[in-house]
Protein backbone atom coordinates (compact mmCIF):
# COMPACT_ATOMS: atom_id res chain seq x y z
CA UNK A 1 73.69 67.34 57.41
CA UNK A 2 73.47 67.18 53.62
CA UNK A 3 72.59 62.78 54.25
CA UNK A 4 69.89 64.28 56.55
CA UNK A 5 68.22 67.03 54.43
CA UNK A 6 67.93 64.44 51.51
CA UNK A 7 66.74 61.33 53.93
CA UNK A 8 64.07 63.32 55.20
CA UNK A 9 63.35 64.36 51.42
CA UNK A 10 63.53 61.13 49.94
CA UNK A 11 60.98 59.72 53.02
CA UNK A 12 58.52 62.89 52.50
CA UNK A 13 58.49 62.14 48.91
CA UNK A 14 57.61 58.14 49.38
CA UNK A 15 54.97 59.11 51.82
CA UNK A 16 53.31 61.87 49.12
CA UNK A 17 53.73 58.90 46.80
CA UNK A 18 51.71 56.36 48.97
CA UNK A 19 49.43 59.64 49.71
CA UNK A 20 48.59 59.64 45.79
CA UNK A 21 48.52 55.67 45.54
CA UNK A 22 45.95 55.56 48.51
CA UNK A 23 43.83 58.89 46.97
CA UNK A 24 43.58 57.24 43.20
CA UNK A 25 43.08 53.81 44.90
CA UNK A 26 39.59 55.23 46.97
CA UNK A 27 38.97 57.08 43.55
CA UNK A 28 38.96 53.84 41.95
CA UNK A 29 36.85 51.94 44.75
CA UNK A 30 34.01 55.14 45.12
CA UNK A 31 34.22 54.69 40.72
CA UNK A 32 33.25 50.87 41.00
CA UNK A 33 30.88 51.10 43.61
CA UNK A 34 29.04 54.02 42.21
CA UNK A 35 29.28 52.75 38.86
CA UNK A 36 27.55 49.57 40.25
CA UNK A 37 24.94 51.19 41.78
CA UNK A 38 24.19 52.97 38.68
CA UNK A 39 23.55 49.87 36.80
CA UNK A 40 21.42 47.98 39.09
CA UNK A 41 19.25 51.15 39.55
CA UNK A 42 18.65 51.10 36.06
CA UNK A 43 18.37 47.71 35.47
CA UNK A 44 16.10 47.03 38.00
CA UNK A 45 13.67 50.17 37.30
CA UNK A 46 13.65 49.25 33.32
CA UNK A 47 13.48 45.37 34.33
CA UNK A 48 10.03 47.10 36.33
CA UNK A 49 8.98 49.26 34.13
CA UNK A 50 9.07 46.36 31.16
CA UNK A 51 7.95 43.97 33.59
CA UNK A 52 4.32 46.10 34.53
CA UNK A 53 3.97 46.84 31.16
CA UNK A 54 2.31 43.11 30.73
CA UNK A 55 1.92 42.05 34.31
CA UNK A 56 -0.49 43.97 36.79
CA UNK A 57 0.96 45.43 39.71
CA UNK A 58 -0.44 43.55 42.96
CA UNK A 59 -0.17 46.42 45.12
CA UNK A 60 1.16 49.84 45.00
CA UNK A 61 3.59 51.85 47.83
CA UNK A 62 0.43 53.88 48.80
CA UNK A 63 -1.50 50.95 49.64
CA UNK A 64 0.66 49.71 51.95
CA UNK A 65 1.05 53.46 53.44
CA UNK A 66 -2.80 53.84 53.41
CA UNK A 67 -2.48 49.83 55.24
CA UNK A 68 -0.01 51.01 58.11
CA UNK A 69 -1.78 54.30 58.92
CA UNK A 70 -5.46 52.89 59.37
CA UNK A 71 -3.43 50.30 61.61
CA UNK A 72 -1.45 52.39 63.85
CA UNK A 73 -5.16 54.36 64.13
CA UNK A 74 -6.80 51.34 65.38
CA UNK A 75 -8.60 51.38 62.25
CA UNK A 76 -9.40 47.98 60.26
CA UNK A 77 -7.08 47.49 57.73
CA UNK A 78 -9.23 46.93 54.14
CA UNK A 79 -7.70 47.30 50.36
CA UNK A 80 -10.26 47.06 48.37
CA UNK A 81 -9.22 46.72 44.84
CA UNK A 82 -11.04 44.67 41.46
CA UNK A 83 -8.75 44.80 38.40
CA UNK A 84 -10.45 44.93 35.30
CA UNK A 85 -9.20 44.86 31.47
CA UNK A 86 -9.89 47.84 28.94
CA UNK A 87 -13.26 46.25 27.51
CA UNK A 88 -14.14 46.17 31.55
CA UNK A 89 -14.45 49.78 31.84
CA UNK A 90 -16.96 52.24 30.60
CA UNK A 91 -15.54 54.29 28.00
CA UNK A 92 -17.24 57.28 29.43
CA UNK A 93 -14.69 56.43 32.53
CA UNK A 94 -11.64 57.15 30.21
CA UNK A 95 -13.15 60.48 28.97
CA UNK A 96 -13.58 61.49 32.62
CA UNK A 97 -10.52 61.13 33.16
CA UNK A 98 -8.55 62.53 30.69
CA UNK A 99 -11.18 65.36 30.41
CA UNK A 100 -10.46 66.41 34.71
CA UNK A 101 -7.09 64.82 34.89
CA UNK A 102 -5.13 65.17 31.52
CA UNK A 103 -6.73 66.39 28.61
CA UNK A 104 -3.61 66.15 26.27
CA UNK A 105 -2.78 62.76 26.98
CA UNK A 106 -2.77 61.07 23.89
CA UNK A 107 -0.15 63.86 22.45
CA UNK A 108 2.48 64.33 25.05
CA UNK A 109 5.08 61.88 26.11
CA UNK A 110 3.93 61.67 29.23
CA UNK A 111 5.22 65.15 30.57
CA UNK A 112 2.69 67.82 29.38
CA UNK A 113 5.30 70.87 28.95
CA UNK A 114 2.05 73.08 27.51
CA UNK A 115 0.10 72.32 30.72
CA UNK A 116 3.42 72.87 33.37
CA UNK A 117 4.03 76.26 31.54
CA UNK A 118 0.82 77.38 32.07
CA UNK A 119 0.38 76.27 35.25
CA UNK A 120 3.97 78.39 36.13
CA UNK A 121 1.97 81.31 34.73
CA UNK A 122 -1.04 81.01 36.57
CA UNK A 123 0.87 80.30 39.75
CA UNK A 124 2.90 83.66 39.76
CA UNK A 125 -0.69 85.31 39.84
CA UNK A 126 -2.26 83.30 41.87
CA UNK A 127 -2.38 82.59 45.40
CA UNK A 128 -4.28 78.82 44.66
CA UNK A 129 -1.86 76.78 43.10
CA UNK A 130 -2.41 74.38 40.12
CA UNK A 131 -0.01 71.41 39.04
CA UNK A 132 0.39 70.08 35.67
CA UNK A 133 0.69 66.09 36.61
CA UNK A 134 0.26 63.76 33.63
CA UNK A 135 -2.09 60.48 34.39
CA UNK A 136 1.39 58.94 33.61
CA UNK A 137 3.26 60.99 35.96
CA UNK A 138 0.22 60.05 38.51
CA UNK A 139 0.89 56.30 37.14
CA UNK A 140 4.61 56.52 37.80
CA UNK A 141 4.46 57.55 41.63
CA UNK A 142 0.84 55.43 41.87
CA UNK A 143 3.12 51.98 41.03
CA UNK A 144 7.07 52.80 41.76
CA UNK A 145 7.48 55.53 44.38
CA UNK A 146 6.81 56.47 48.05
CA UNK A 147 4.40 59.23 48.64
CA UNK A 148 6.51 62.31 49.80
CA UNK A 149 6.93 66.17 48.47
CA UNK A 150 10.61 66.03 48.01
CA UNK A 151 12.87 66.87 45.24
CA UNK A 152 14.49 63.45 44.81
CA UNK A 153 10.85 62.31 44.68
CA UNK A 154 9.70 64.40 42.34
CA UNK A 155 13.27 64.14 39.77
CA UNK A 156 12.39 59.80 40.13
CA UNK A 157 8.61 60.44 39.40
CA UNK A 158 10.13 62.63 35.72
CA UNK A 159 12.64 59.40 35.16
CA UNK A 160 9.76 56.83 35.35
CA UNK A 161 7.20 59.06 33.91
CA UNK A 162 9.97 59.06 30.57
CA UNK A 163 10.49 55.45 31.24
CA UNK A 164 6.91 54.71 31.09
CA UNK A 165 5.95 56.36 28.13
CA UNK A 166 8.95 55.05 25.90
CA UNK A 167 7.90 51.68 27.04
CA UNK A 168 4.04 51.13 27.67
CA UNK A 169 1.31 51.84 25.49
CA UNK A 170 -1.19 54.85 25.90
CA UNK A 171 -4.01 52.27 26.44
CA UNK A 172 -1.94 50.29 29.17
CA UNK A 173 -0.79 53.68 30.79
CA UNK A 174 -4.59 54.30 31.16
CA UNK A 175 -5.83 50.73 32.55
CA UNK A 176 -2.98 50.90 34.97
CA UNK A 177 -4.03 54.47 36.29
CA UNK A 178 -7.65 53.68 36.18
CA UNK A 179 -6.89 50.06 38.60
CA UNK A 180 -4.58 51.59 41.20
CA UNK A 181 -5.70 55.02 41.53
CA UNK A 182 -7.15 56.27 44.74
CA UNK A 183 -10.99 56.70 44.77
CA UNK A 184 -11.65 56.44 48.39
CA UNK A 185 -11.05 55.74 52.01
CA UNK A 186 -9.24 52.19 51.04
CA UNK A 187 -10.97 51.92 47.68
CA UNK A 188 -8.67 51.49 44.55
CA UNK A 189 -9.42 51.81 40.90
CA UNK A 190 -12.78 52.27 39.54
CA UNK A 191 -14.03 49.16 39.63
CA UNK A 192 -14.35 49.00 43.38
CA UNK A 193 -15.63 52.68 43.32
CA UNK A 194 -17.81 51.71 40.50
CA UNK A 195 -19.42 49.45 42.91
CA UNK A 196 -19.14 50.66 46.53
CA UNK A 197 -20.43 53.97 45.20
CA UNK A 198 -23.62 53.14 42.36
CA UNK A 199 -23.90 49.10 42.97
CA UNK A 200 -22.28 48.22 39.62
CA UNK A 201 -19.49 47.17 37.18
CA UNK A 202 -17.37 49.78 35.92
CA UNK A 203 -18.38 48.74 32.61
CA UNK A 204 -21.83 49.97 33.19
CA UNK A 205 -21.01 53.46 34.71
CA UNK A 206 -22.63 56.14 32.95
CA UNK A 207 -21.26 59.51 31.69
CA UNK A 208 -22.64 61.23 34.55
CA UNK A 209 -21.44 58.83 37.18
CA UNK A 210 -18.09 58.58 35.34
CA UNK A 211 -18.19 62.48 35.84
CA UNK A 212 -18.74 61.91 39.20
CA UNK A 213 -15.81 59.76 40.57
CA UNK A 214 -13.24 61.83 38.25
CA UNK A 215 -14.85 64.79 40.29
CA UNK A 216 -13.67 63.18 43.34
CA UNK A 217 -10.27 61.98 42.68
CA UNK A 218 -8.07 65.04 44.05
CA UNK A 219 -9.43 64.24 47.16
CA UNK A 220 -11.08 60.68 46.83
CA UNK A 221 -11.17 60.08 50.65
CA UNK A 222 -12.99 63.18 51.50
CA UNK A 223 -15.45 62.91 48.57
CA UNK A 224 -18.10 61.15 47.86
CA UNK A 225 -19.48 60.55 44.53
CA UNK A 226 -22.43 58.92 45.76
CA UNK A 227 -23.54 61.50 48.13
CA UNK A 228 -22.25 64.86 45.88
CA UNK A 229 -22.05 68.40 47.65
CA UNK A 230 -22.87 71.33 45.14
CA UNK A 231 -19.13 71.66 44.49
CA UNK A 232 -18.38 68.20 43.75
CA UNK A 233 -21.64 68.42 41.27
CA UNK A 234 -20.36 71.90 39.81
CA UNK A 235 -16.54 69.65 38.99
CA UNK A 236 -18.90 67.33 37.72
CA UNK A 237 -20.62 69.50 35.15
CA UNK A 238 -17.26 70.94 33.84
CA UNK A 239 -16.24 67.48 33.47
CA UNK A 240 -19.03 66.71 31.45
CA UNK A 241 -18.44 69.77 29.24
CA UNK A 242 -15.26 69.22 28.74
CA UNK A 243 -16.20 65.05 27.83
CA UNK A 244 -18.26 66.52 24.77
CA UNK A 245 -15.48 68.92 23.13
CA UNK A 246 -12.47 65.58 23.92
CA UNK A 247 -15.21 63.13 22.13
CA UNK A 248 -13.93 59.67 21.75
CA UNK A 249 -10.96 58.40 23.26
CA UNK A 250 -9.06 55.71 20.67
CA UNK A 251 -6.17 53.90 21.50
């Protein structure tokens, strides 16, 4: 009986052995294959992140989106997009921009903490809310991620807002925003609205007009700078204020 107790103890103990062996050897397989996942989604986000930083992007996630939609509509399918350099685009185009979209942007690092506070502040009293997105942030989600409202969304649009501000320039973060942002029903950067909307080159757009397509770009599909309603010319105006207290914009 004794033989028996200790055979069954000596076989209970080999199999909790083999148990442990086959737990630490998954351990080690989940370790490898997360810690390999790790590294190629960082490598391959920096190697994008350094690689944009000198090459323009072709096309953007919500292009294509904007692409499949029209199609499945029955819509024709049009991306209508003209990149142009820095000494392309009005200068009155930048103020706009940063005076309606981001008016610290030359002194955060590309998360405005100043601007999310407050807006965390005005949101607990108000029943409008108001967001505190960066024209980085806008750059980051513009050129690397899908358009969604989710929380893994929103924690990848921080990383490659970080990413994107350690690596590019404040003047490239601005051409980049200013050549794939939205500005109408298949229209992309300003030099296409520039054009479809007062018959010339970005470069030639004047503060007013430059007021007037910043004015639109919350909602660039429903808005039309070239036909204005009184609200889109009462964004305008507080646009334009704000352009003369910003002044110049130097890179």
């Amino acid at each position: 009986m004794d033989d028996m107790n200790e055979d069954q103890a000596e076989i209970q103990e080999t199999e909790t052995i083999s148990a442990h062996g086959n737990i630490r050897k998954y351990l080690r397989k989940s370790w490898f294959i997360v810690k390999w996942a790790m590294i190629a989604f960082f490598g391959s986000t920096l190697f994008f992140v350094i690689l944009f930083s000198f090459i323009n992007p072709p096309v953007t996630p919500l292009m294509i989106k904007r692409a499949f939609v029209k199609k499945s509509n029955g819509e024709r399918v049009g991306i209508h997009k003209d990149w142009v350099s820095y000494r392309n685009i009005s200068p009155s185009m930048i103020r706009a921009v940063v005076a309606s979209e981001d008016n610290r942007f030359l002194e955060h690092w590309g998360i405005d903490v100043q601007a999310v506070q407050k807006a965390v502040e005005y949101n607990k009293k108000h029943r409008r809310k108001h967001g505190a997105s960066t024209i980085t942030q806008q750059v980051a989600k513009n050129v690397y991620l899908w358009p969604a409202r989710t929380w893994v969304r929103k924690g990848l649009e921080l990383y490659f807002t970080v990413l994107i501000d350690a690596i590019w320039s404040k003047k490239r973060i601005m051409v980049v925003y200013l050549n794939v942002a939205e500005t109408g029903n298949g229209i992309y950067g300003v030099e296409a609205a520039a054009r479809k909307y007062f018959h010339k080159p970005a470069a030639k757009l004047t503060r007013g007009e430059a007021a007037l397509i910043a004015a639109a770009l919350p909602n660039p599909r429903v808005r039309n700078p070239a036909k204005p309603t009184a609200y889109l010319l009462r964004r305008q105006a507080r646009i334009m204020n704000l352009m003369n207290k910003i002044g110049e914009i130097k890179f």
